[in-house]
Protein backbone atom coordinates (compact mmCIF):
# COMPACT_ATOMS: atom_id res chain seq x y z
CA UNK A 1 90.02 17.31 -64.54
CA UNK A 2 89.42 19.70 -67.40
CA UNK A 3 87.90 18.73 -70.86
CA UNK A 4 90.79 19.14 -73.06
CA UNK A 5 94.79 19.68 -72.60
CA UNK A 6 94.40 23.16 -71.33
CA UNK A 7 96.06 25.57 -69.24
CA UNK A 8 92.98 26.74 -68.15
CA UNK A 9 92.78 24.75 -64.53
CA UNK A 10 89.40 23.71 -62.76
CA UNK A 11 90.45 25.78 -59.68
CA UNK A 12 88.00 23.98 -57.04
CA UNK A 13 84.68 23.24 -55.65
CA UNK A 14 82.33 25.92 -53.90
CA UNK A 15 79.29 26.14 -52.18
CA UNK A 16 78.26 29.15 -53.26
CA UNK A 17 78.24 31.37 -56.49
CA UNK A 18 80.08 34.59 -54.36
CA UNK A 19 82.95 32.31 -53.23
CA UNK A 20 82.95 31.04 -56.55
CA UNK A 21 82.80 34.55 -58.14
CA UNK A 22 85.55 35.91 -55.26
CA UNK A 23 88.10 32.70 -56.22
CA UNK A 24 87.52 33.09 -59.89
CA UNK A 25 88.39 37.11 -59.85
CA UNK A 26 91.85 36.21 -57.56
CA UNK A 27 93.15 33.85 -60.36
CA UNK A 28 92.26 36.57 -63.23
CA UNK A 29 89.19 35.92 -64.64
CA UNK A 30 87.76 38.90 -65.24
CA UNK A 31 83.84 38.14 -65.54
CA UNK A 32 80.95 35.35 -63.70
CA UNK A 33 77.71 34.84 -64.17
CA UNK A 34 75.00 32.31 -63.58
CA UNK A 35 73.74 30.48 -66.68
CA UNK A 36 70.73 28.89 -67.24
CA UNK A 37 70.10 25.90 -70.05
CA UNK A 38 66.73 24.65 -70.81
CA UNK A 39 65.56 21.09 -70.80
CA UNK A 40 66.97 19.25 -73.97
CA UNK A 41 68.81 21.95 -75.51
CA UNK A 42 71.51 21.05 -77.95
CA UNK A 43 73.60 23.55 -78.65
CA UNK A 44 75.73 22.33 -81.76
CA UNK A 45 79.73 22.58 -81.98
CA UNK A 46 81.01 26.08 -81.23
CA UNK A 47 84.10 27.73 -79.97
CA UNK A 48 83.90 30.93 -77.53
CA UNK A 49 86.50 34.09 -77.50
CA UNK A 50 87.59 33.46 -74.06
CA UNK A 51 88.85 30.46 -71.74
CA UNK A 52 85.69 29.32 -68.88
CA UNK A 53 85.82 27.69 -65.85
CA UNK A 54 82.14 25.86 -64.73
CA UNK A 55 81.04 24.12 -62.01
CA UNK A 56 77.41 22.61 -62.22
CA UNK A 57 75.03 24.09 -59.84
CA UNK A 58 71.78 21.67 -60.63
CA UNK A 59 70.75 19.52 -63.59
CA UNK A 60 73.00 17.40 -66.00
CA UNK A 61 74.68 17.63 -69.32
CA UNK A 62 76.74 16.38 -71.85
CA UNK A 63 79.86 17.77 -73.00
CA UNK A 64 81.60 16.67 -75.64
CA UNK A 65 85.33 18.08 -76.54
CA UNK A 66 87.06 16.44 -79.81
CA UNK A 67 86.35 12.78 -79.63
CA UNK A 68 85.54 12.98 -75.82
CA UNK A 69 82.13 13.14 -74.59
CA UNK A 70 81.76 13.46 -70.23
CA UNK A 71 78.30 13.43 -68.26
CA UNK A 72 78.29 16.27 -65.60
CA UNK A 73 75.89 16.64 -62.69
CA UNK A 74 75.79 19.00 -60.29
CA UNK A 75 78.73 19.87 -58.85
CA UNK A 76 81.17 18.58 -61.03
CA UNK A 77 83.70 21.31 -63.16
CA UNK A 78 85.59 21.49 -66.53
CA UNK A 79 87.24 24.23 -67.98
CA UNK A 80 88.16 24.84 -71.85
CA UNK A 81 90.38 27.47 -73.27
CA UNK A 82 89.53 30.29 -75.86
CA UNK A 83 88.41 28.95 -79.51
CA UNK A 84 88.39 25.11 -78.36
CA UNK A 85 85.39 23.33 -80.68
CA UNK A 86 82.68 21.95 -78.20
CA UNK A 87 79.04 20.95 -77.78
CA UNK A 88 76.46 21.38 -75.23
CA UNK A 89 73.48 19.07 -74.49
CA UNK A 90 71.18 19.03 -71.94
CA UNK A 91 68.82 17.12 -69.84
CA UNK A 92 65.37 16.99 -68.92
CA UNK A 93 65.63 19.21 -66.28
CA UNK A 94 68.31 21.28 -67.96
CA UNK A 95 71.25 22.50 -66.18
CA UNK A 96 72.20 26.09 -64.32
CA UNK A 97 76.17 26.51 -63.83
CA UNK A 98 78.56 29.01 -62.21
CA UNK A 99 80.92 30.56 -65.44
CA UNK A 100 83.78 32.72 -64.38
CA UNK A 101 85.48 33.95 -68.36
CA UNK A 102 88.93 35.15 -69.31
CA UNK A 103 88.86 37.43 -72.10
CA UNK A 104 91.96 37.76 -73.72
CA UNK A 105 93.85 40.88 -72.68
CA UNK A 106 94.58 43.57 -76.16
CA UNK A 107 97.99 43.06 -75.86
CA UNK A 108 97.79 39.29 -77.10
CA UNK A 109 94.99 39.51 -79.73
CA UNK A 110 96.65 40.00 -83.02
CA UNK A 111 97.80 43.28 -84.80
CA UNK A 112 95.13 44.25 -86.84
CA UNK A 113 96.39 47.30 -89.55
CA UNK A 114 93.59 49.84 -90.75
CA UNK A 115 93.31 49.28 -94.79
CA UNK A 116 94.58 51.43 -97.27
């Protein structure tokens, strides 16, 4: 299930961050890392410069895409493209997740010209 109409895809579950790190890089994600979110932080609507996939390693959050708000423990997933508004908030434990990010490739960011 992913957070928003997206082609971005959960892609599975894992038991561990290397098989989740080894699956992510054979479907073109080109970075993972281990995040860790401290009890009760909030952290406001933003937008990130690349598409995610998550899984939940430990603790619980909210995330809340648009009018759509879903409660996600430990090993539950979502994935969001590039630029889509979201918030983060987090429990009283706080919450550590697997990320695997796409960054765009140069070829489809825009043209940008040097000025005159």
């Amino acid at each position: 299930m992913t957070a928003s109409p997206s082609p971005v895809e959960p892609f599975g579950h894992f038991d561990t961050f290397e098989s989740f790190s080894t699956q992510a890089q054979a479907r073109g994600f080109d970075a993972t890392l281990v995040r860790e979110w401290a009890p009760g932080t909030d952290t406001g609507l933003h937008t990130h410069p690349f598409a995610v996939q998550v899984q939940v390693a430990r603790g619980e959050f909210s995330l809340e895409v648009g009018e759509t708000t879903r409660h996600l423990r430990a090993g539950d997933t979502f994935a969001l493209d590039a630029e889509v508004p979201h918030a983060e908030r987090y429990g009283a434990q706080g919450a550590t997740f697997w990320v695997a990010r796409r960054h765009p490739s140069p070829a489809s960011l825009p043209n940008q010209q040097a000025a005159s």
